[in-house]
C-alpha atoms as a PDB file:
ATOM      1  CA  UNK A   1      15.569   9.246 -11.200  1.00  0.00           C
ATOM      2  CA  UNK A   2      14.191  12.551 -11.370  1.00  0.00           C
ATOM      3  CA  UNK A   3      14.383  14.740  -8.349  1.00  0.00           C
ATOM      4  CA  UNK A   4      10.933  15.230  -6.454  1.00  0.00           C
ATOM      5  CA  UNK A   5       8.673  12.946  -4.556  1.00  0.00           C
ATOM      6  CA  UNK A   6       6.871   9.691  -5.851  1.00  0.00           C
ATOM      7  CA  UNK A   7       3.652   7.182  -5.006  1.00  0.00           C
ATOM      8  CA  UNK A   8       4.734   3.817  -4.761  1.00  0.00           C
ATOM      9  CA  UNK A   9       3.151   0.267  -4.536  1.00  0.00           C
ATOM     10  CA  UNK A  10       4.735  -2.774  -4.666  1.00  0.00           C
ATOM     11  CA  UNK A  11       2.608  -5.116  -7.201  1.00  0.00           C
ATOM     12  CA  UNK A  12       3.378  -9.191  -6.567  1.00  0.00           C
ATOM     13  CA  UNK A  13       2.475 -10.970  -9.458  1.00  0.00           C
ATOM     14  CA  UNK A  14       2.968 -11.814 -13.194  1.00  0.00           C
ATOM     15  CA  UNK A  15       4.243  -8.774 -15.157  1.00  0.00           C
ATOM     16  CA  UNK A  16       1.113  -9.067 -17.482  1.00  0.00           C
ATOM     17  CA  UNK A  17      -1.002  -8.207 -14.452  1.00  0.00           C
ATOM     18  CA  UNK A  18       0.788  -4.701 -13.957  1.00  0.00           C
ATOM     19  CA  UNK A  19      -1.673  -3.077 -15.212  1.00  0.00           C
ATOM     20  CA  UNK A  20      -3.982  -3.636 -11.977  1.00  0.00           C
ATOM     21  CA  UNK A  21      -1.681  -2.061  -9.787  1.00  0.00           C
ATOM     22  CA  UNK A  22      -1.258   1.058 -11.987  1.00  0.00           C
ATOM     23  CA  UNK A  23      -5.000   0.981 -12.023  1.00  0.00           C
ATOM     24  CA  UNK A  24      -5.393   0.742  -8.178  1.00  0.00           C
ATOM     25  CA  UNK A  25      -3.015   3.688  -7.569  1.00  0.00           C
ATOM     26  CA  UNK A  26      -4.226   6.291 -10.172  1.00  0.00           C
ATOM     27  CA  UNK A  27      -7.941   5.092  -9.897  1.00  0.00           C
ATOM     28  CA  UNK A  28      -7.989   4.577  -5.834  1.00  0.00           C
ATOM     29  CA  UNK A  29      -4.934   5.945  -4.389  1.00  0.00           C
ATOM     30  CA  UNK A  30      -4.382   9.095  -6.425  1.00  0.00           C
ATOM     31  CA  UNK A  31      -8.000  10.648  -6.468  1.00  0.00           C
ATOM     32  CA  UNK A  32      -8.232  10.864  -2.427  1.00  0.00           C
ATOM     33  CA  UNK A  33      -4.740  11.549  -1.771  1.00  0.00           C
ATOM     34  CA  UNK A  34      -5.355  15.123  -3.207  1.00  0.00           C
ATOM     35  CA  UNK A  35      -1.675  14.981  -4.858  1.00  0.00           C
ATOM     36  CA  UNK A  36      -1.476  14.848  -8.692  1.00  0.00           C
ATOM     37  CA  UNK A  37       0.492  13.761 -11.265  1.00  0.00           C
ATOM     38  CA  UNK A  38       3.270  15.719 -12.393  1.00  0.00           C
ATOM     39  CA  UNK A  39       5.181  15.529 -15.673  1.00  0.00           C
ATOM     40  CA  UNK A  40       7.953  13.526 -15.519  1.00  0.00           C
ATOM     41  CA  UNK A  41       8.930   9.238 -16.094  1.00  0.00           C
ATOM     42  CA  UNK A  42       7.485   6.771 -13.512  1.00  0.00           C
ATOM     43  CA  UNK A  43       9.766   4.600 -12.664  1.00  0.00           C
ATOM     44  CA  UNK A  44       9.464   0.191 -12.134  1.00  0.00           C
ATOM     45  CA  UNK A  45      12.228  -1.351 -10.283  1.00  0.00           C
ATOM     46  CA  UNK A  46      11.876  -4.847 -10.686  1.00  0.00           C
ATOM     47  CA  UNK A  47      12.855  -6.659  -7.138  1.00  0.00           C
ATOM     48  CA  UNK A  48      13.303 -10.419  -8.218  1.00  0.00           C
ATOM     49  CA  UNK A  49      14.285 -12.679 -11.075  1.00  0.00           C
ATOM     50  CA  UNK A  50      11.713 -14.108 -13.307  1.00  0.00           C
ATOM     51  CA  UNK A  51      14.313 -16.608 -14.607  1.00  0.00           C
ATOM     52  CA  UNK A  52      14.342 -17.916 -10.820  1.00  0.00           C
ATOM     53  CA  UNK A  53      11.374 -16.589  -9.499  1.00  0.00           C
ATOM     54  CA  UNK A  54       7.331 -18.182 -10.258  1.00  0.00           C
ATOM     55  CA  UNK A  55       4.983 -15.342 -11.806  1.00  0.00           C
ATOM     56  CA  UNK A  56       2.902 -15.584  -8.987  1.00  0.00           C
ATOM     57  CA  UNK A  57       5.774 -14.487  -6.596  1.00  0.00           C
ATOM     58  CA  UNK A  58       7.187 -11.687  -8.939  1.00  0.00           C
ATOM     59  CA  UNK A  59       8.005  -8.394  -7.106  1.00  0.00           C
ATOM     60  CA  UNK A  60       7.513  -4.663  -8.914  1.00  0.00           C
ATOM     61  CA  UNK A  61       8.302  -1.492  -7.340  1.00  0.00           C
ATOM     62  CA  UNK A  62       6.259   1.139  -9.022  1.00  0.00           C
ATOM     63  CA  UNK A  63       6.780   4.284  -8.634  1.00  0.00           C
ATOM     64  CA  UNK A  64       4.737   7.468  -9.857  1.00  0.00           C
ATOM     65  CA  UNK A  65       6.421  11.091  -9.496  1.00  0.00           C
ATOM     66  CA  UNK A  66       3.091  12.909  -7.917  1.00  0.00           C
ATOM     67  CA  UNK A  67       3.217  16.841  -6.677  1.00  0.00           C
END
């Protein structure tokens, strides 16, 4: 993990539906946090097992390195 600080949101659901969260954070979040971006990997940490765990009770840390 790359030094620096991140925007994170914790999306519950099917990994297929991912997508939405990214959405919520870069088109909601981002624009009226006045932070940006910055260069470097966003990160998913993936909280549960979806070998023992429904898709509808998935958990997925995501985490976007902002400045």
């Amino acid at each position: 993990m790359e030094a620096g600080e991140y925007a994170a949101a914790t999306h519950k659901g099917p990994y297929e539906r991912l997508g939405e969260t990214y959405a919520q954070v870069c088109g909601q979040w981002l624009p009226g946090s006045g932070r940006e971006l910055r260069s470097a990997p966003g990160l998913e940490f993936y909280l549960n097992s979806p070998q023992m765990t429904p898709p509808g009770e998935l958990l997925t840390r995501i985490c976007l390195p902002v400045e």
